[in-house]
C-alpha atoms as a PDB file:
ATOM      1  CA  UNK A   1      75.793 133.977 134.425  1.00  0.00           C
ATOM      2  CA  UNK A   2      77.181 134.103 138.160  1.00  0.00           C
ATOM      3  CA  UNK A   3      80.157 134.502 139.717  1.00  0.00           C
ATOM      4  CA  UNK A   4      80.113 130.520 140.436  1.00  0.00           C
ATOM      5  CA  UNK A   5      81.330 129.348 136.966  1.00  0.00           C
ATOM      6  CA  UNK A   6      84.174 131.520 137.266  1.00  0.00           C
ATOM      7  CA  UNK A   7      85.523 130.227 139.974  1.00  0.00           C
ATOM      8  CA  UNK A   8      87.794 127.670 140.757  1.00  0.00           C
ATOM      9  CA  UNK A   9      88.441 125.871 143.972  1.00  0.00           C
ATOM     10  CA  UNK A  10      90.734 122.992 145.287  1.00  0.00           C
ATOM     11  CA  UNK A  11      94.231 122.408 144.078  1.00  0.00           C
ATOM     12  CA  UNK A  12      94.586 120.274 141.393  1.00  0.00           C
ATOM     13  CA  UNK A  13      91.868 122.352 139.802  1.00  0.00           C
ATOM     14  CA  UNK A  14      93.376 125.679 140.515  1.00  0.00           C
ATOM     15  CA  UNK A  15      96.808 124.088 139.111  1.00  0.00           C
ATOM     16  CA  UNK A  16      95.169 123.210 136.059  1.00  0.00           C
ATOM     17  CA  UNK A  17      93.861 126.389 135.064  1.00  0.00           C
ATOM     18  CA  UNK A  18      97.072 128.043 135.268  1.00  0.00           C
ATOM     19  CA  UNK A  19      98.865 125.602 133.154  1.00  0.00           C
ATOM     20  CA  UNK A  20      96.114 125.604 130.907  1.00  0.00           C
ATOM     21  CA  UNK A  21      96.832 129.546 130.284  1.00  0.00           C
ATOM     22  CA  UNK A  22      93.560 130.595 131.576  1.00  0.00           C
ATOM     23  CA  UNK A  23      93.408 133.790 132.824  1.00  0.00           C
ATOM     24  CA  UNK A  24      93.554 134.339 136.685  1.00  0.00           C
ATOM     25  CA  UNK A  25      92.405 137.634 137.952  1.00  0.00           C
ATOM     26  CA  UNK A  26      92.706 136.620 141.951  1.00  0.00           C
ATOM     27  CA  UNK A  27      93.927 133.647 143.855  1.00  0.00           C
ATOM     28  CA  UNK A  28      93.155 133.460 147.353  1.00  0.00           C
ATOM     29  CA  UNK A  29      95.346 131.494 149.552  1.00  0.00           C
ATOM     30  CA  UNK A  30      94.765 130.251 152.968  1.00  0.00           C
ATOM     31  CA  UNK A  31      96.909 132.147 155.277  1.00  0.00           C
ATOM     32  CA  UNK A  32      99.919 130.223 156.507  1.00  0.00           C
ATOM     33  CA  UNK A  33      99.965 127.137 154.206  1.00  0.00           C
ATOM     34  CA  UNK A  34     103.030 126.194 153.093  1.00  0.00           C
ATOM     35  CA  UNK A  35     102.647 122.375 151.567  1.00  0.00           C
ATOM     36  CA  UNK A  36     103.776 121.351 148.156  1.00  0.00           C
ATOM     37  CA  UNK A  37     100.523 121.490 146.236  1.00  0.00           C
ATOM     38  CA  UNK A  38      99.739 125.350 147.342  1.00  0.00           C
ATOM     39  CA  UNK A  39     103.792 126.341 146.924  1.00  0.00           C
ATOM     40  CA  UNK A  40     103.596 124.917 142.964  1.00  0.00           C
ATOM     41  CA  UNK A  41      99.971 126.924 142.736  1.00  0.00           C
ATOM     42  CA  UNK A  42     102.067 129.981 144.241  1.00  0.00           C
ATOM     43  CA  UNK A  43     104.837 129.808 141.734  1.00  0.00           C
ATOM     44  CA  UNK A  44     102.634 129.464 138.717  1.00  0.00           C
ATOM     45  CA  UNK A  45     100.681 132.619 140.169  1.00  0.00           C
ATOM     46  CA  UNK A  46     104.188 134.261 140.296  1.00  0.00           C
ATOM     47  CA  UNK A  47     104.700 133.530 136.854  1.00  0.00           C
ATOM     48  CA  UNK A  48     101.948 134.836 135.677  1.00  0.00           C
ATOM     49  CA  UNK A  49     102.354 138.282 137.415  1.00  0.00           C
ATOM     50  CA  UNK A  50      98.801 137.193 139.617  1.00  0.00           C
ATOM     51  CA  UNK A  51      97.766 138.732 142.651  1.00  0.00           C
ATOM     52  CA  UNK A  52      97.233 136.704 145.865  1.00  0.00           C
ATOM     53  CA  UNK A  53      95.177 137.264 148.483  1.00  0.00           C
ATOM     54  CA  UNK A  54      96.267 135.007 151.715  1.00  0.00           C
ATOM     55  CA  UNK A  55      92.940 135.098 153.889  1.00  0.00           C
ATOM     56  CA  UNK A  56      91.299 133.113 156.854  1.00  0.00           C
ATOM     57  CA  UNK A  57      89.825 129.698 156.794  1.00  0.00           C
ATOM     58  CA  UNK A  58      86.249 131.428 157.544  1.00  0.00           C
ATOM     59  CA  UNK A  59      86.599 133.718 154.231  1.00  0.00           C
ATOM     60  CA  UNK A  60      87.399 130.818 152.120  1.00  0.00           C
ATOM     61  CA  UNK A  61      84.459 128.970 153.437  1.00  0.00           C
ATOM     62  CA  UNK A  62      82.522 131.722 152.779  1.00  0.00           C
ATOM     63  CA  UNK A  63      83.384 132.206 149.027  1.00  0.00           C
ATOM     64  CA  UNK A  64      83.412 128.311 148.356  1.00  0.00           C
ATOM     65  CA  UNK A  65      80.960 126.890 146.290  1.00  0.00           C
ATOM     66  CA  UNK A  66      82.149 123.396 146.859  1.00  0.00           C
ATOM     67  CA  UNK A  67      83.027 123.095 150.597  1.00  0.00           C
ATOM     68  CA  UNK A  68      85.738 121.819 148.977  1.00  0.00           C
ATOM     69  CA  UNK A  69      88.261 124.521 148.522  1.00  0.00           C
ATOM     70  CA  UNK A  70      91.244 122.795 150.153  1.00  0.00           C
ATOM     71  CA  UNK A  71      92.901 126.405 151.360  1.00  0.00           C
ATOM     72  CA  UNK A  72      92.873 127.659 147.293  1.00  0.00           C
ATOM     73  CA  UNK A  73      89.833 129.409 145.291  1.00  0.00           C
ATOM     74  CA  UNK A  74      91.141 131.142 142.095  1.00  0.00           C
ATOM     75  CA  UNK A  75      88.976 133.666 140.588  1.00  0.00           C
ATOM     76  CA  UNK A  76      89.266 133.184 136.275  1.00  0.00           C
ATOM     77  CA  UNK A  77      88.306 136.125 133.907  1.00  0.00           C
ATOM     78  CA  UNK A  78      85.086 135.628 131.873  1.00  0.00           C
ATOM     79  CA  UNK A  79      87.213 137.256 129.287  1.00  0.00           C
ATOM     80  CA  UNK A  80      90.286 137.443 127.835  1.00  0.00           C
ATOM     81  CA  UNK A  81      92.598 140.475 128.139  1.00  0.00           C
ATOM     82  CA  UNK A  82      93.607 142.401 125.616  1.00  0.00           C
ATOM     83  CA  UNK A  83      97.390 143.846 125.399  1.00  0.00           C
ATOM     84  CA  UNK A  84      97.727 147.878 125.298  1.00  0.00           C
ATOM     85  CA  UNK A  85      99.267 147.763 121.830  1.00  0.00           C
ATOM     86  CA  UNK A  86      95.886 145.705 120.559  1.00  0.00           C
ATOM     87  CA  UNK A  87      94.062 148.927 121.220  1.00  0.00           C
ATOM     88  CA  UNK A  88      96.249 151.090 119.606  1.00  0.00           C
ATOM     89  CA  UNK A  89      95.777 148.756 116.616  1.00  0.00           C
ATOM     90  CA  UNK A  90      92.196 148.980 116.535  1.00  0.00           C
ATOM     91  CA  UNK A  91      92.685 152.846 116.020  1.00  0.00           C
ATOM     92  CA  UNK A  92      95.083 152.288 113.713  1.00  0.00           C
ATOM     93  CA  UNK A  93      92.687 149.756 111.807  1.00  0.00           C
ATOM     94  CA  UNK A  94      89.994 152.514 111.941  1.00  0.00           C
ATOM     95  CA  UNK A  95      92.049 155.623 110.938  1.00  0.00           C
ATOM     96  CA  UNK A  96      91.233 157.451 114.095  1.00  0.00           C
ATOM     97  CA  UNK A  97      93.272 159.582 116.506  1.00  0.00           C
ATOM     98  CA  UNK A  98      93.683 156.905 119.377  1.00  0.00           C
ATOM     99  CA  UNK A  99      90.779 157.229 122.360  1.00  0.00           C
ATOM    100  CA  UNK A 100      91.198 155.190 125.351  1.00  0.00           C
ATOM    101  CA  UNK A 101      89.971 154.832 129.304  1.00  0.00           C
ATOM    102  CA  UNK A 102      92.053 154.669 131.852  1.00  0.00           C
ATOM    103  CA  UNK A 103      90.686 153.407 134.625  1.00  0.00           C
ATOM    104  CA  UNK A 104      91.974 153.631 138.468  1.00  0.00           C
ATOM    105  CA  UNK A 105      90.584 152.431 141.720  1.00  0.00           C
ATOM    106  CA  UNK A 106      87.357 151.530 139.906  1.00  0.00           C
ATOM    107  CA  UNK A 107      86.596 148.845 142.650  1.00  0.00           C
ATOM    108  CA  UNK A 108      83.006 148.093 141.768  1.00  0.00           C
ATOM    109  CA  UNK A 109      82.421 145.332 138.816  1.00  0.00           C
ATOM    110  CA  UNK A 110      79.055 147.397 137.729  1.00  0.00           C
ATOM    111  CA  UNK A 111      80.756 150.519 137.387  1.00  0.00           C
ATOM    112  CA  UNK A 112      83.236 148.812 135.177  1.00  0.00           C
ATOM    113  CA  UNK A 113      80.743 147.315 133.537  1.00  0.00           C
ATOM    114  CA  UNK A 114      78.616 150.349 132.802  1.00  0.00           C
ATOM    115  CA  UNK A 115      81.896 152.244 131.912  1.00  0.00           C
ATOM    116  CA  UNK A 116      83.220 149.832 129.227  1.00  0.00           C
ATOM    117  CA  UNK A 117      79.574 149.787 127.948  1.00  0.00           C
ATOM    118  CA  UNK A 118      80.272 153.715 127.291  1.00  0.00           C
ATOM    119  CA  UNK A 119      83.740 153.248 125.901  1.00  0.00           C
ATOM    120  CA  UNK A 120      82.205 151.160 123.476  1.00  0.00           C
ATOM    121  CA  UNK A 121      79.085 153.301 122.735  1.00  0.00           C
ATOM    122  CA  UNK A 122      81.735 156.452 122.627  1.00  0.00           C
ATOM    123  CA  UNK A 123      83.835 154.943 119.720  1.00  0.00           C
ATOM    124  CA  UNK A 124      86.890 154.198 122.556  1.00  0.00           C
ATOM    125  CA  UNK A 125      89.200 151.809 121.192  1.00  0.00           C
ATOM    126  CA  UNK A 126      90.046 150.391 124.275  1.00  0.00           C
ATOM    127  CA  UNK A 127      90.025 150.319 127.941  1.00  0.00           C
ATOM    128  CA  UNK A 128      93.122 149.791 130.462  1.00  0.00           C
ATOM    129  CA  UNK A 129      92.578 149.055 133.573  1.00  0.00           C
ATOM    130  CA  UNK A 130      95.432 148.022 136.997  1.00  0.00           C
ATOM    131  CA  UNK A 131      96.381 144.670 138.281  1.00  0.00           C
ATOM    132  CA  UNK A 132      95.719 145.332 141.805  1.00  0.00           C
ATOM    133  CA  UNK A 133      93.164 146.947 144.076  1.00  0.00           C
ATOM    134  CA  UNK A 134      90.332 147.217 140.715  1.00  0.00           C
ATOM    135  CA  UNK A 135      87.989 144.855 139.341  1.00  0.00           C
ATOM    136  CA  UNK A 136      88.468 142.503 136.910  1.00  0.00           C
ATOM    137  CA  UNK A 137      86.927 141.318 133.805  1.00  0.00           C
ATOM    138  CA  UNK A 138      84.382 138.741 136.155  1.00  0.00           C
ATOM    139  CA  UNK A 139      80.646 137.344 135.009  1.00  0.00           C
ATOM    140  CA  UNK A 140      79.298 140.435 136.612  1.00  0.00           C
ATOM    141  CA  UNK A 141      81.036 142.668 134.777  1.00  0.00           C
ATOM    142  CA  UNK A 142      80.414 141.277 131.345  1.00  0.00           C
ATOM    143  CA  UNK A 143      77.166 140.952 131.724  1.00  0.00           C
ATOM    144  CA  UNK A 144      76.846 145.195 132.987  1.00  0.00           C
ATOM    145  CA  UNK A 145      78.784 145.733 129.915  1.00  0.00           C
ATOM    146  CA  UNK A 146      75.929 144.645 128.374  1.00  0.00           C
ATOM    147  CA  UNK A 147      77.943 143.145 125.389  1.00  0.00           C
ATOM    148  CA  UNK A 148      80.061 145.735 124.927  1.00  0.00           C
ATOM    149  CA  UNK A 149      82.933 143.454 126.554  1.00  0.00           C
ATOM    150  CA  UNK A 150      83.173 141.247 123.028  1.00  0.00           C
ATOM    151  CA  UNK A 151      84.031 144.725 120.910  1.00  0.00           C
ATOM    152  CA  UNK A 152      85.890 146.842 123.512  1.00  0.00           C
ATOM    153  CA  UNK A 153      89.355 145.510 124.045  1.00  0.00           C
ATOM    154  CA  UNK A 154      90.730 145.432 127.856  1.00  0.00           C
ATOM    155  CA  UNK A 155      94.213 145.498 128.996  1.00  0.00           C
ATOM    156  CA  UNK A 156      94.954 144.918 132.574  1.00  0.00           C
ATOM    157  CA  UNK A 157      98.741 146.314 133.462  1.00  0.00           C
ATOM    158  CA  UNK A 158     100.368 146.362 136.498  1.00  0.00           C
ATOM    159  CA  UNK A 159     101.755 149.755 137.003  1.00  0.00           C
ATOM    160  CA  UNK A 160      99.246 152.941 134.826  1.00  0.00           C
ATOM    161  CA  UNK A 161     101.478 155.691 135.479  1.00  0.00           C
ATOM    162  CA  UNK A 162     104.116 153.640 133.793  1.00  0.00           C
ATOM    163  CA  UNK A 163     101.903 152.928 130.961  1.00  0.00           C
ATOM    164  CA  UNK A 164     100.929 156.631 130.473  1.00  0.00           C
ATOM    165  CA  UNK A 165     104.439 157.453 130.007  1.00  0.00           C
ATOM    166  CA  UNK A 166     104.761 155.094 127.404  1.00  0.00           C
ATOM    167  CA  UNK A 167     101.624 156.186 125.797  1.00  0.00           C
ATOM    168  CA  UNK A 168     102.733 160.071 125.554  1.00  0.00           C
ATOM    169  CA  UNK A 169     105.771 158.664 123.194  1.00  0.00           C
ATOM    170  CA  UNK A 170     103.142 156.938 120.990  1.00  0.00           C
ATOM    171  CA  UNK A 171     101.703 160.748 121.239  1.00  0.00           C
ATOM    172  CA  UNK A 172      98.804 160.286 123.477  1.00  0.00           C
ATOM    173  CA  UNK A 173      97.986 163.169 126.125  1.00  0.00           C
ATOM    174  CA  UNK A 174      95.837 162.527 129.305  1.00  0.00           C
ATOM    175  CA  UNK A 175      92.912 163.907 130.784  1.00  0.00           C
ATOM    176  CA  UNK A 176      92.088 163.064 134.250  1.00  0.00           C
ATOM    177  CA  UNK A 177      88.649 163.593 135.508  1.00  0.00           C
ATOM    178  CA  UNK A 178      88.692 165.571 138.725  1.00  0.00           C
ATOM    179  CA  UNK A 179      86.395 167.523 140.722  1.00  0.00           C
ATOM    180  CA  UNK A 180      88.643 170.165 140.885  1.00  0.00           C
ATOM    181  CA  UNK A 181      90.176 170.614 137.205  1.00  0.00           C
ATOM    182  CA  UNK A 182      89.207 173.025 134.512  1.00  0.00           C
ATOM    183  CA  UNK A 183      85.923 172.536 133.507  1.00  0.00           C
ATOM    184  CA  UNK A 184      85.772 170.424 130.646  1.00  0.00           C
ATOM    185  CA  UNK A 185      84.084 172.829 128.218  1.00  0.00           C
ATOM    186  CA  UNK A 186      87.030 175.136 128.134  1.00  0.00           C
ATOM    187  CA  UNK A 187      89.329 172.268 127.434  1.00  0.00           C
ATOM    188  CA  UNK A 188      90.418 171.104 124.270  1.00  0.00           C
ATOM    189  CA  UNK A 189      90.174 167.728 123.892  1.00  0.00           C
ATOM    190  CA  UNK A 190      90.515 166.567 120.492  1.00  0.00           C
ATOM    191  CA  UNK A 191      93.294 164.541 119.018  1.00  0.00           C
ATOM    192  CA  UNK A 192      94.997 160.866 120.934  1.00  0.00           C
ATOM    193  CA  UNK A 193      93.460 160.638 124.118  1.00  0.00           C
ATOM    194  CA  UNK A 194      93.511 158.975 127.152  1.00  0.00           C
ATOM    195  CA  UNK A 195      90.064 159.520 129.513  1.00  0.00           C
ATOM    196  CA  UNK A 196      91.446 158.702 133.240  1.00  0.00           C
ATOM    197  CA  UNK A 197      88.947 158.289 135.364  1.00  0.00           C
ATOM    198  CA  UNK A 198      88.674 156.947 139.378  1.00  0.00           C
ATOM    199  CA  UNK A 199      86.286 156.129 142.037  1.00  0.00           C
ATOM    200  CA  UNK A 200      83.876 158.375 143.385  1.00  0.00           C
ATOM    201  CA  UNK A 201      85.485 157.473 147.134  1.00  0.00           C
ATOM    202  CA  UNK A 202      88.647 158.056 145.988  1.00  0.00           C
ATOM    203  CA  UNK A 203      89.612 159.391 142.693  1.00  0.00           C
ATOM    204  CA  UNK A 204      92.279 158.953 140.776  1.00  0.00           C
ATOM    205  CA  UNK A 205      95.457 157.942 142.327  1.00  0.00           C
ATOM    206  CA  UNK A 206      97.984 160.722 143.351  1.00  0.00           C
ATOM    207  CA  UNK A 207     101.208 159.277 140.607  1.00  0.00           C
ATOM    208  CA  UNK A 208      98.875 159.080 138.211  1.00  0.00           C
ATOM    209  CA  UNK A 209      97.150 162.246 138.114  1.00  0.00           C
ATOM    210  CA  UNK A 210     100.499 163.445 138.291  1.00  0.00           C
ATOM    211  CA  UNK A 211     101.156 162.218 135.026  1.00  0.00           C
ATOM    212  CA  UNK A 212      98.283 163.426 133.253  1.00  0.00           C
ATOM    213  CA  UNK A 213      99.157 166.602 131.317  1.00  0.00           C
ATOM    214  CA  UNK A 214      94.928 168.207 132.766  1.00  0.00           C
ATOM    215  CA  UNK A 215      92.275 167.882 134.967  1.00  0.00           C
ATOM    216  CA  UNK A 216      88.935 168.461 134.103  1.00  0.00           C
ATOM    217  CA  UNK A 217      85.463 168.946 136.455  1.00  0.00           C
ATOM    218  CA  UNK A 218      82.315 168.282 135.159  1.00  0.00           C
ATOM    219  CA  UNK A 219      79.972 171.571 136.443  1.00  0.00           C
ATOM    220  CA  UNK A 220      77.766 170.425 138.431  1.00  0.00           C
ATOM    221  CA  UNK A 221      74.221 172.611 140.602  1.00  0.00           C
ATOM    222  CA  UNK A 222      73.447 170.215 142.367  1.00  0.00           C
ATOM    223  CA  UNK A 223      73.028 169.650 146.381  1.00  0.00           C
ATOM    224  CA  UNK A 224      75.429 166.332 146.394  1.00  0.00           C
ATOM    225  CA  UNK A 225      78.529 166.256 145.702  1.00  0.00           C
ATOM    226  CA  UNK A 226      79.682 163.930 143.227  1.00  0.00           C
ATOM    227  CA  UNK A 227      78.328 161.800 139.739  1.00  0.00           C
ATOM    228  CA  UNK A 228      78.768 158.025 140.148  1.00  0.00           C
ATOM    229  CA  UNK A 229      82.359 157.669 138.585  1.00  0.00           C
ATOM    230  CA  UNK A 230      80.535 155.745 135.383  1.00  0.00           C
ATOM    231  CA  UNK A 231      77.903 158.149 135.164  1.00  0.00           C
ATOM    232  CA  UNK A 232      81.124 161.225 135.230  1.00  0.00           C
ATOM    233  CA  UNK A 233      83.269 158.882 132.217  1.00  0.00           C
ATOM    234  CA  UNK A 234      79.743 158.842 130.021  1.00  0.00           C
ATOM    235  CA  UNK A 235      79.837 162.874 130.580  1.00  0.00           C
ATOM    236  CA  UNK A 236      83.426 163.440 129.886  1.00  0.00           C
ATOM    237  CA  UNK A 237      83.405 160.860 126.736  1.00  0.00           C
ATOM    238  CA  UNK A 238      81.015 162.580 125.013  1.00  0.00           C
ATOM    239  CA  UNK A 239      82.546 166.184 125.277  1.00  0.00           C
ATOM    240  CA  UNK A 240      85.365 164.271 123.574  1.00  0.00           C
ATOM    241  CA  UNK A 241      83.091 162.801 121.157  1.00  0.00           C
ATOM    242  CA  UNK A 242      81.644 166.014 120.671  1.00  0.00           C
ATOM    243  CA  UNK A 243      85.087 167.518 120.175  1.00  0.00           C
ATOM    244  CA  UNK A 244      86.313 164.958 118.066  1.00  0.00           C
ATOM    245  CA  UNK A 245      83.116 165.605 115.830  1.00  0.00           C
ATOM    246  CA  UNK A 246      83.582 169.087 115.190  1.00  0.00           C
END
């Protein structure tokens, strides 16, 4: 499975799969056109809250497929999104204390992959992840997942700090992995959680570490400086799991 069958170039095409209610994770645009065609695939990608990319003529050549992009190539999700109240239901379903991964700046689609691959493997009941400057829910990504992407529910929302605030009233509290929290072993971590973890370049972003109530560091001897970010969200899941065990 490559990227190719996921994506979608020309206009009528890229129309299409909007009004057919597929799900767009990018459109790219070229930069400057304005014409009737690319104005109604703008408003549809309005509508559907979808980010655009406006690029050069070269980069559009350079994704297409076709050669026959006509200034559009929409990027569709392999799967469907969940919505953040379908995870909560699947806890519900099960009788468990909610368990969820938040995900930001987790640019990479194998990282995602491998990470909702853990989520599943961990007993998560879901994983949210941001609209904008993160990954989506591509070929690549399903197949990293290894599977796990038909059992493990994602939501895509457009603002996470947001969302953790609305999570705390359903009585979640967050734990955001950082290099320099409390290490995790002196943390208690049972109960309805939220896992937030970022990139290894970056981290997680400043607002939404803000809203998570700790921070904890994984203890590490090493001579490098920091786990791959799916590698870190395996480790911190299962001191959860172990938590949530005991």
């Amino acid at each position: 499975m490559g990227y190719k069958e996921f994506t979608i170039e020309g206009r009528n095409a890229v129309l299409e799969a909007f009004r057919a209610g597929k799900t767009i994770d990018k459109l790219f645009v070229l930069d400057h056109c304005q014409d009737g065609p690319v104005l109604s695939i703008k408003r549809e990608a309005a509508k559907k809250g979808c980010l655009i990319k406006y690029v050069s003529k070269e980069r559009l050549d350079q994704m297409s497929h076709t050669g026959r992009h006509q200034g559009v190539i929409a990027f569709a999700a392999a799967y469907e999104y969940a919505g953040v109240e379908d995870i909560l239901d699947v806890a519900k379903k099960r009788g468990e204390p909610p368990f969820l991964f938040l995900l930001d700046n987790i640019e990479d689609p194998h990282n995602l992959g491998a990470i909702i691959r853990t989520a599943n493997l961990a007993g998560a009941h879901g994983v949210i992840i941001p609209k904008n400057r993160a990954a989506g829910l591509t070929a690549t990504v399903a197949r990293t997942s290894a599977g796990a992407l038909n059992y493990t529910p994602v939501a895509k929302v457009t603002n996470m700090a947001k969302t953790i605030e609305e999570l705390k009233k359903e009585g979640l509290w967050f734990v955001c992995a950082d290099m320099n929290g409390t290490v995790m072993y002196q943390l208690d971590l049972k109960g309805p959680i939220g896992l937030v973890i970022g990139s290894e370049g970056e981290g997680v972003g400043r607002l939404v570490k803000e809203k998570c109530d700790m921070t904890a560091s994984i203890p590490m001897k090493g001579d490098i400086d920091s786990l791959n970010a799916s590698v870190a969200a395996g480790v911190l899941a299962y001191e959860i799991v172990r938590q949530r065990m005991g």
